[in-house]
Protein backbone atom coordinates (compact mmCIF):
# COMPACT_ATOMS: atom_id res chain seq x y z
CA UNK A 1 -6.05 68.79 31.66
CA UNK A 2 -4.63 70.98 28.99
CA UNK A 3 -3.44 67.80 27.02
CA UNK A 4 -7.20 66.04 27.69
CA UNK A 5 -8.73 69.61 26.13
CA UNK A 6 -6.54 69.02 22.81
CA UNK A 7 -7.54 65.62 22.46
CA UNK A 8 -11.20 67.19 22.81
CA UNK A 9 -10.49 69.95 20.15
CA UNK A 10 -9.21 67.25 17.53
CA UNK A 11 -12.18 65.03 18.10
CA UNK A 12 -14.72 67.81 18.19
CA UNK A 13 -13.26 69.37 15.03
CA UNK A 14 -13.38 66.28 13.24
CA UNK A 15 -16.70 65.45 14.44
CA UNK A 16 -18.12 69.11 13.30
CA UNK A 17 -17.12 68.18 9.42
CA UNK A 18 -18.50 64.84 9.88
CA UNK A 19 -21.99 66.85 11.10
CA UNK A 20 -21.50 68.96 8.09
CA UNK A 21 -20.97 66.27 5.69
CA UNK A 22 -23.78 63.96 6.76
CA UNK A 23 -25.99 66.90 6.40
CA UNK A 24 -24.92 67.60 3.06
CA UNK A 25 -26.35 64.03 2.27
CA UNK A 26 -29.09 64.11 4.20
CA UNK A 27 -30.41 67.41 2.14
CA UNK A 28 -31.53 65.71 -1.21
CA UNK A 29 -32.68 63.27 0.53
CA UNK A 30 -35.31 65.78 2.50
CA UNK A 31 -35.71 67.83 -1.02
CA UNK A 32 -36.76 64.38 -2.87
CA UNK A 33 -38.60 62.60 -0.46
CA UNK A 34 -41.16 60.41 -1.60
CA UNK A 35 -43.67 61.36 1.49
CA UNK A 36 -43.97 63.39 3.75
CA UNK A 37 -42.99 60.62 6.45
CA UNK A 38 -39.52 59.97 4.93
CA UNK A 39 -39.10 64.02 4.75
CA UNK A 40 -39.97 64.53 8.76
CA UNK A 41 -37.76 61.72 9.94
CA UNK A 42 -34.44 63.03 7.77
CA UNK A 43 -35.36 66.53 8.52
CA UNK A 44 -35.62 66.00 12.40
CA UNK A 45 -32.50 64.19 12.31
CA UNK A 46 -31.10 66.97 10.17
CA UNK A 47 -32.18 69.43 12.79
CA UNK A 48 -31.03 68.20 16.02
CA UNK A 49 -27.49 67.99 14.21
CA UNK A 50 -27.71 71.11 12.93
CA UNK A 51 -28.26 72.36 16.55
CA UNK A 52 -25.53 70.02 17.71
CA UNK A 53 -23.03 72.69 15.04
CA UNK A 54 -24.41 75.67 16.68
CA UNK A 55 -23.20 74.13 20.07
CA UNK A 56 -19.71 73.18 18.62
CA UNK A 57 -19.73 76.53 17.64
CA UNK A 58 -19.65 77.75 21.36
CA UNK A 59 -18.16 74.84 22.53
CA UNK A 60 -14.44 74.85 20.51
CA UNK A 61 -13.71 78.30 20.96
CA UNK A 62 -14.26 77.53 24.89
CA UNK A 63 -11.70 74.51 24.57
CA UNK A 64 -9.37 76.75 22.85
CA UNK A 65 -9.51 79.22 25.77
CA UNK A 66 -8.92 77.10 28.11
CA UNK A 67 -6.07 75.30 26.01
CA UNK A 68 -4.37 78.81 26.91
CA UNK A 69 -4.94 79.11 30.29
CA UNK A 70 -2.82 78.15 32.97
CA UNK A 71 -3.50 74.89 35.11
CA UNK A 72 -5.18 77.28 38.16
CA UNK A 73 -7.91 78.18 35.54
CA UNK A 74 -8.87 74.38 35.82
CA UNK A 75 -11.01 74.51 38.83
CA UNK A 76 -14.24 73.34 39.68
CA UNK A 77 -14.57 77.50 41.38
CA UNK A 78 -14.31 78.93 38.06
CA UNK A 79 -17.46 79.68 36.73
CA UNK A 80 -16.30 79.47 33.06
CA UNK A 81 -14.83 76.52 34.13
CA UNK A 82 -18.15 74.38 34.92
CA UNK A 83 -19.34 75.77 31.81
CA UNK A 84 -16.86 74.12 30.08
CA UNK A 85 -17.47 70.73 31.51
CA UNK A 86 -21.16 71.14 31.62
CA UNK A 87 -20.64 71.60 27.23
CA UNK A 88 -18.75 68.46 27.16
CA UNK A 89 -20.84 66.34 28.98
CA UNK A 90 -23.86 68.04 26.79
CA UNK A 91 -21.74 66.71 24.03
CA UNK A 92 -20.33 63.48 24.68
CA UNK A 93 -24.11 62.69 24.55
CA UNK A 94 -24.73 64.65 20.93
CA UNK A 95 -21.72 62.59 20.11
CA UNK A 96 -23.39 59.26 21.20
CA UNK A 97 -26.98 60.48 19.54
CA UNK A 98 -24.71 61.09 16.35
CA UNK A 99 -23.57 57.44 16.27
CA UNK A 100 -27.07 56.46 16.30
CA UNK A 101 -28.14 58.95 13.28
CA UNK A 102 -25.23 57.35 11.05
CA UNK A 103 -26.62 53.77 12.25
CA UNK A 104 -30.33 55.13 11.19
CA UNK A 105 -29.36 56.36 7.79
CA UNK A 106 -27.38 53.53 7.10
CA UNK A 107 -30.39 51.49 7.00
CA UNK A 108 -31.63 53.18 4.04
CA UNK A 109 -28.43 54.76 2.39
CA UNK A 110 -27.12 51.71 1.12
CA UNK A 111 -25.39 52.69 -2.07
CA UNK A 112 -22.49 51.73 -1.83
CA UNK A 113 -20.49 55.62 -1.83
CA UNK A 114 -22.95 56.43 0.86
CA UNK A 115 -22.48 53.58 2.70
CA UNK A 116 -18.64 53.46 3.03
CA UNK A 117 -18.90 56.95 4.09
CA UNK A 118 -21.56 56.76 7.02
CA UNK A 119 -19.48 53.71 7.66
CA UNK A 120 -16.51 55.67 8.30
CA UNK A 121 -17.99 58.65 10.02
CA UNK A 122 -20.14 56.02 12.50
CA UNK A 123 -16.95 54.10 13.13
CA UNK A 124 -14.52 57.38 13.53
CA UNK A 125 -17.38 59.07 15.80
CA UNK A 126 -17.91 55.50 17.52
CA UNK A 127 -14.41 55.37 18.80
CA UNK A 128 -14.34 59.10 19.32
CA UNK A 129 -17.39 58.79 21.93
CA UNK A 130 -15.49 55.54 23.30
CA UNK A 131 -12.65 57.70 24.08
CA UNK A 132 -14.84 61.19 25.25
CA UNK A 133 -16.24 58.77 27.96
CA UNK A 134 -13.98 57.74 29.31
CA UNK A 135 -12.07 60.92 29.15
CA UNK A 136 -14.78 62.88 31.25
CA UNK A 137 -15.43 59.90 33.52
CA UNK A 138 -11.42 60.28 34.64
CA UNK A 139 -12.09 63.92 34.10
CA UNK A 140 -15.72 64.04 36.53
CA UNK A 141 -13.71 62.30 39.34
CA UNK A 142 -10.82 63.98 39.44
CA UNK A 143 -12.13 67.44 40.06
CA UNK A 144 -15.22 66.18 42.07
CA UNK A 145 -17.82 67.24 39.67
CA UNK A 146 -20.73 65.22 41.36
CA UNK A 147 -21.78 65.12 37.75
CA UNK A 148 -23.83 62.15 37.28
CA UNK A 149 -24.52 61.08 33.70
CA UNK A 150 -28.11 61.19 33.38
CA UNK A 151 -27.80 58.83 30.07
CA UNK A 152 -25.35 55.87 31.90
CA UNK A 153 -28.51 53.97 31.66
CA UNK A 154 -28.34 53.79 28.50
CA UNK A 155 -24.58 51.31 28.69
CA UNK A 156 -25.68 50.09 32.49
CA UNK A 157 -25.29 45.96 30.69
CA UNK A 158 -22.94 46.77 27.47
CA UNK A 159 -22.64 49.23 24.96
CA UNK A 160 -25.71 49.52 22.84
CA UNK A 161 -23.71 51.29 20.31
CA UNK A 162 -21.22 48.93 19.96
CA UNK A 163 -21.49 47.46 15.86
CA UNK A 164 -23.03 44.18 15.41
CA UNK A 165 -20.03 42.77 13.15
CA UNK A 166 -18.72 44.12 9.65
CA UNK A 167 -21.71 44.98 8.03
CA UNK A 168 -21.27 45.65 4.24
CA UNK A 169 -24.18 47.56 2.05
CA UNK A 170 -27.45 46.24 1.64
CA UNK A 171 -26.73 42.93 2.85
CA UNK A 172 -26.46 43.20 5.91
CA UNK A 173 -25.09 39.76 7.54
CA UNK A 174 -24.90 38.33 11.18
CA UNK A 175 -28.26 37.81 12.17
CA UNK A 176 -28.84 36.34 15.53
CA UNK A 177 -31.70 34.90 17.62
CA UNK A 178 -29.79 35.78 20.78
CA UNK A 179 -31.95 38.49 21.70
CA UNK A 180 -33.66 36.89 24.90
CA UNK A 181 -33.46 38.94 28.06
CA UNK A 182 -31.56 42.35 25.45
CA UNK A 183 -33.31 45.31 25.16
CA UNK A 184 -33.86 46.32 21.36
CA UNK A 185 -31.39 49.42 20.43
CA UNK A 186 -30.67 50.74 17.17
CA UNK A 187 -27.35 49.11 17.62
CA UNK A 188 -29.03 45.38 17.86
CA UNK A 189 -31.83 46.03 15.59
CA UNK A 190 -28.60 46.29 13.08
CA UNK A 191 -28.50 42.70 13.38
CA UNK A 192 -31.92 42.22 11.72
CA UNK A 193 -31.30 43.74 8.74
């Protein structure tokens, strides 16, 4: 466990710049927005990840208590415990809803030094919620959690997240028409650009 919680410290560090520096883009964009539609939809996204920082907040200095614990501190009777994987479950899914923010804005931040940026924060964070997933699944059943995702729905036939292809600024390639019997996600909907 203790070598699963600094895997979770790395990813959640790296994850709380990435937060910080997608806001830091997403701010002129609010200040300048053309109407008040375009300002609403950046600012909402803005907010929930500013909420997701003031749970990171809480949430690393918990991982780093527990990194200095010994292994009888990892049971499913310790209150603290719970709370700590109740806060990463909360967060794999603020991890996945990040992925989809990056996928949103890179609709309309097409520039290219915008671009390449959200492209590497949605890939990095991509990977990092591949590997938080499967993580807490391993992490769930081992200590008999009973925890049941509430958002598995959301992967039940494949990975909605998963990128359409190598899509590259404003142009936007690999359009399909094999969308019969797929539910529209963010992640297809890339593929109609």
């Amino acid at each position: 466990m203790k070598q699963s919680l600094g895997v979770f410290h790395s990813i959640f560090n790296t994850t709380r710049t990435a937060i910080e520096e997608f806001m830091s883009m997403l701010t002129p964009v609010i200040q300048q927005a053309k109407d008040d539609h375009e300002r609403l939809y950046y600012h909402h996204i803005y907010e929930e990840e500013e909420h997701r920082l003031s749970r990171l907040a809480e949430l690393i200095p918990l991982i780093e208590q527990f990194e200095q614990q010994s292994e009888q501190a990892y049971s499913f009777m310790n209150r603290d415990f719970n709370r700590l994987l109740q806060e990463l479950n909360l967060e794999k899914f603020g991890l996945h809803n990040f992925v989809e923010h990056l996928d949103l804005a890179m609709f309309s931040f097409t520039d290219e030094d915008r671009y390449r940026a959200l492209k590497k924060m949605r890939d990095t964070s991509y990977q990092d919620y591949q590997r938080v997933k499967s993580m807490l699944e391993e992490i769930n059943n081992h200590f008999d959690t009973g925890y049941t995702d509430p958002h598995a729905h959301h992967d039940h036939d494949h990975d909605h997240l998963e990128h359409p292809g190598n899509i590259q600024g404003s142009t936007h390639t690999g359009s399909t028409n094999n969308t019969q019997g797929k539910k529209l996600t963010v992640g297809s909907l890339l593929h109609f650009k």
